[in-house]
C-alpha atoms as a PDB file:
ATOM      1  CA  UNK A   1      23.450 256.318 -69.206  1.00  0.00           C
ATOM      2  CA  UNK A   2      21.073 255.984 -66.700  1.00  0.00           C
ATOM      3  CA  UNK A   3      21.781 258.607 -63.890  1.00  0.00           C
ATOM      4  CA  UNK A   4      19.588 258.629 -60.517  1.00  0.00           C
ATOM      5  CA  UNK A   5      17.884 261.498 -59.361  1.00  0.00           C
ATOM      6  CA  UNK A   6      16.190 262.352 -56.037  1.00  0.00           C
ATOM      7  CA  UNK A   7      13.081 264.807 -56.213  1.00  0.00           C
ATOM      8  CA  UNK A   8      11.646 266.752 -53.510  1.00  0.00           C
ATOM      9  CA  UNK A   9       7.890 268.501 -53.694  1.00  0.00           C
ATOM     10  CA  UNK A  10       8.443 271.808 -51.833  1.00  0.00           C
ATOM     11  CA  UNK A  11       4.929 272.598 -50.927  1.00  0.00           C
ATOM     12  CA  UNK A  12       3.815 276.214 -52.592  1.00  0.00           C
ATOM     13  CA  UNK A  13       6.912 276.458 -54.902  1.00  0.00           C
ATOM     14  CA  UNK A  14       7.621 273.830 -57.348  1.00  0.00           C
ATOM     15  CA  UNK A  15       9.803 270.903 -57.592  1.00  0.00           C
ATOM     16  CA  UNK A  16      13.682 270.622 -56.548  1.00  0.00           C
ATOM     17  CA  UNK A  17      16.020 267.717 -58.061  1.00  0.00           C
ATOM     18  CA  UNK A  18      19.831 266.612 -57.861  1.00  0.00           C
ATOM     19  CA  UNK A  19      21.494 264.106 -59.624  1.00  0.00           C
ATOM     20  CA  UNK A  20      23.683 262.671 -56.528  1.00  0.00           C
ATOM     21  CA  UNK A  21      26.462 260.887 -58.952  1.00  0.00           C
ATOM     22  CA  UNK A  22      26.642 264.580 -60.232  1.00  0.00           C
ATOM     23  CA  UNK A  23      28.113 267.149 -57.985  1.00  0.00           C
ATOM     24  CA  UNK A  24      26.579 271.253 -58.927  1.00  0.00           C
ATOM     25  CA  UNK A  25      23.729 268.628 -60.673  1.00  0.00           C
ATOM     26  CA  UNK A  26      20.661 270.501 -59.778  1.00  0.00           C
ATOM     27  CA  UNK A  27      17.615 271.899 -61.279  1.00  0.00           C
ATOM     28  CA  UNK A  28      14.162 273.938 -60.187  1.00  0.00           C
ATOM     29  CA  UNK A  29      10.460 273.551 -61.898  1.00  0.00           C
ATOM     30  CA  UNK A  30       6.852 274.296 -61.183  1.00  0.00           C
ATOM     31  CA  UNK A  31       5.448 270.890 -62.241  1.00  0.00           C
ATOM     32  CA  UNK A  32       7.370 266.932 -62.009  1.00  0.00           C
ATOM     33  CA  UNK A  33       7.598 266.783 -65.662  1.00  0.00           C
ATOM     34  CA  UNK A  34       9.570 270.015 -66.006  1.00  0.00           C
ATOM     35  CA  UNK A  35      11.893 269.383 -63.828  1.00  0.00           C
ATOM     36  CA  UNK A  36      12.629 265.967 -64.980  1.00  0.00           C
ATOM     37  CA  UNK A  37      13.348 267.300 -68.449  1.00  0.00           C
ATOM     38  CA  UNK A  38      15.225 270.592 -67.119  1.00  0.00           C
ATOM     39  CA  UNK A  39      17.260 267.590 -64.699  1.00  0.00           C
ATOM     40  CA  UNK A  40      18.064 265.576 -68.141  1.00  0.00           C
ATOM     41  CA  UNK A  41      19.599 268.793 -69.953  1.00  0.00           C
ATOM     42  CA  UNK A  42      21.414 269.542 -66.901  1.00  0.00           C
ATOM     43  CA  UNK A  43      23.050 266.480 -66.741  1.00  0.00           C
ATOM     44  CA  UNK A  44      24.359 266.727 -70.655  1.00  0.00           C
ATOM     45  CA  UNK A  45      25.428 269.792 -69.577  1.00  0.00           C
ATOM     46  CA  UNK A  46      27.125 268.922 -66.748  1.00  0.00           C
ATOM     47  CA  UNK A  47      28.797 265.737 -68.752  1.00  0.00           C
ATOM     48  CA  UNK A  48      29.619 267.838 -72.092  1.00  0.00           C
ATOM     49  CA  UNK A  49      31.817 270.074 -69.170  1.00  0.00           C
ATOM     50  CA  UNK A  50      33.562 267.650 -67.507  1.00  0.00           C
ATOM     51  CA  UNK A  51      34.311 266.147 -71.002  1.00  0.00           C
ATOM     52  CA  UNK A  52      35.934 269.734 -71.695  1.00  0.00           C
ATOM     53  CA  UNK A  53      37.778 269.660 -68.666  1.00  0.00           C
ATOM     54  CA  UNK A  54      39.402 266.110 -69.037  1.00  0.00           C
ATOM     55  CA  UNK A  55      37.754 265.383 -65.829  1.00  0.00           C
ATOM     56  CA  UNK A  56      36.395 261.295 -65.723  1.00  0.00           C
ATOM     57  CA  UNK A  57      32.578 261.496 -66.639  1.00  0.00           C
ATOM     58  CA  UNK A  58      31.395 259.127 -63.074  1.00  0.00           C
ATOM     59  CA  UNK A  59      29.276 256.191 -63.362  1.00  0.00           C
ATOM     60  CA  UNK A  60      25.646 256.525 -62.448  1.00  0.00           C
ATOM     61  CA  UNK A  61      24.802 254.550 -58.939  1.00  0.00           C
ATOM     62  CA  UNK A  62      22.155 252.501 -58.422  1.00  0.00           C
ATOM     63  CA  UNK A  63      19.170 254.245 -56.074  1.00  0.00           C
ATOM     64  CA  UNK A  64      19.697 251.414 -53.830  1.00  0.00           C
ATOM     65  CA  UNK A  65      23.149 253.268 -53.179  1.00  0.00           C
ATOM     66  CA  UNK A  66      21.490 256.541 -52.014  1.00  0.00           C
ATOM     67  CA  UNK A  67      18.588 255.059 -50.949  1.00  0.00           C
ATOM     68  CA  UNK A  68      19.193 255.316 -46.785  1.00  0.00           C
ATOM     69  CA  UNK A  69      21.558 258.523 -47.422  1.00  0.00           C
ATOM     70  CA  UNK A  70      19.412 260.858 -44.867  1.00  0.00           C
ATOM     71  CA  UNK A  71      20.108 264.047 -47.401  1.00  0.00           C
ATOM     72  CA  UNK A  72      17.639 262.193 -49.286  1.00  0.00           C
ATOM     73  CA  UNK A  73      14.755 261.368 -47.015  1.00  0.00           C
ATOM     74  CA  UNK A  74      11.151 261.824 -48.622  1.00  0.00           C
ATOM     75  CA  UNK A  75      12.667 262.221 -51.466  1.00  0.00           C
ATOM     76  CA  UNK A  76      11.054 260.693 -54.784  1.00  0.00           C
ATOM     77  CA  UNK A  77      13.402 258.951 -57.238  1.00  0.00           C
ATOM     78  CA  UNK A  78      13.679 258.104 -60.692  1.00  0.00           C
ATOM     79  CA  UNK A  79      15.841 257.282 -63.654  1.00  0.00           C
ATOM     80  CA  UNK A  80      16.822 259.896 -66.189  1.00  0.00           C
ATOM     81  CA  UNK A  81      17.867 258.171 -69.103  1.00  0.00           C
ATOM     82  CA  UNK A  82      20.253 260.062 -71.201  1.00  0.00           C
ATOM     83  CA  UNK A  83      22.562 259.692 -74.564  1.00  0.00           C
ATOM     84  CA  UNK A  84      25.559 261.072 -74.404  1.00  0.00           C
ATOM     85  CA  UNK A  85      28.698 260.093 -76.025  1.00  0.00           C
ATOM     86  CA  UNK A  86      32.542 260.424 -74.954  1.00  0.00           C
ATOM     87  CA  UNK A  87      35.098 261.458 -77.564  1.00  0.00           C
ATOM     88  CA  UNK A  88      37.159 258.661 -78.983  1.00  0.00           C
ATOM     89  CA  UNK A  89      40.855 257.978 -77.625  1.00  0.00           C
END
């Protein structure tokens, strides 16, 4: 699944991401490369509990979709690729 994820560069303190298709999807780290991989754990996390709830596992968005969303203005995006594989009905 490829999930989209808007990245902002807070200036003295780090890096801030959130995966919009994601809601409580959201991660901190000093450098772009940390917080990418902290974002991709997050979101396994975040899909292994919804999976434990019963609770749908949403469809990742294209950026294009979030793109003009004001919340996300000077934001940076990118893809965060991730395996992760529902149970079998």
């Amino acid at each position: 699944m490829r999930y989209p994820v808007v990245v902002h560069n807070f200036q003295y303190s780090g890096f801030g991401a959130i995966a919009p298709d994601l809601p409580h999807c959201h991660v901190h780290g000093e450098t772009l490369d940390e917080t990418l991989q902290k974002m991709a754990e997050t979101i396994v996390d975040r899909l292994d509990e919804l999976q434990a709830l019963g609770e749908p596992i949403p469809a990742p968005a294209t950026i294009d979709h979030y793109r003009n969303n004001p919340a996300f203005k000077d934001g940076i995006w990118a893809i965060v690729d991730i395996v992760h594989t529902q149970p079998s009905t």
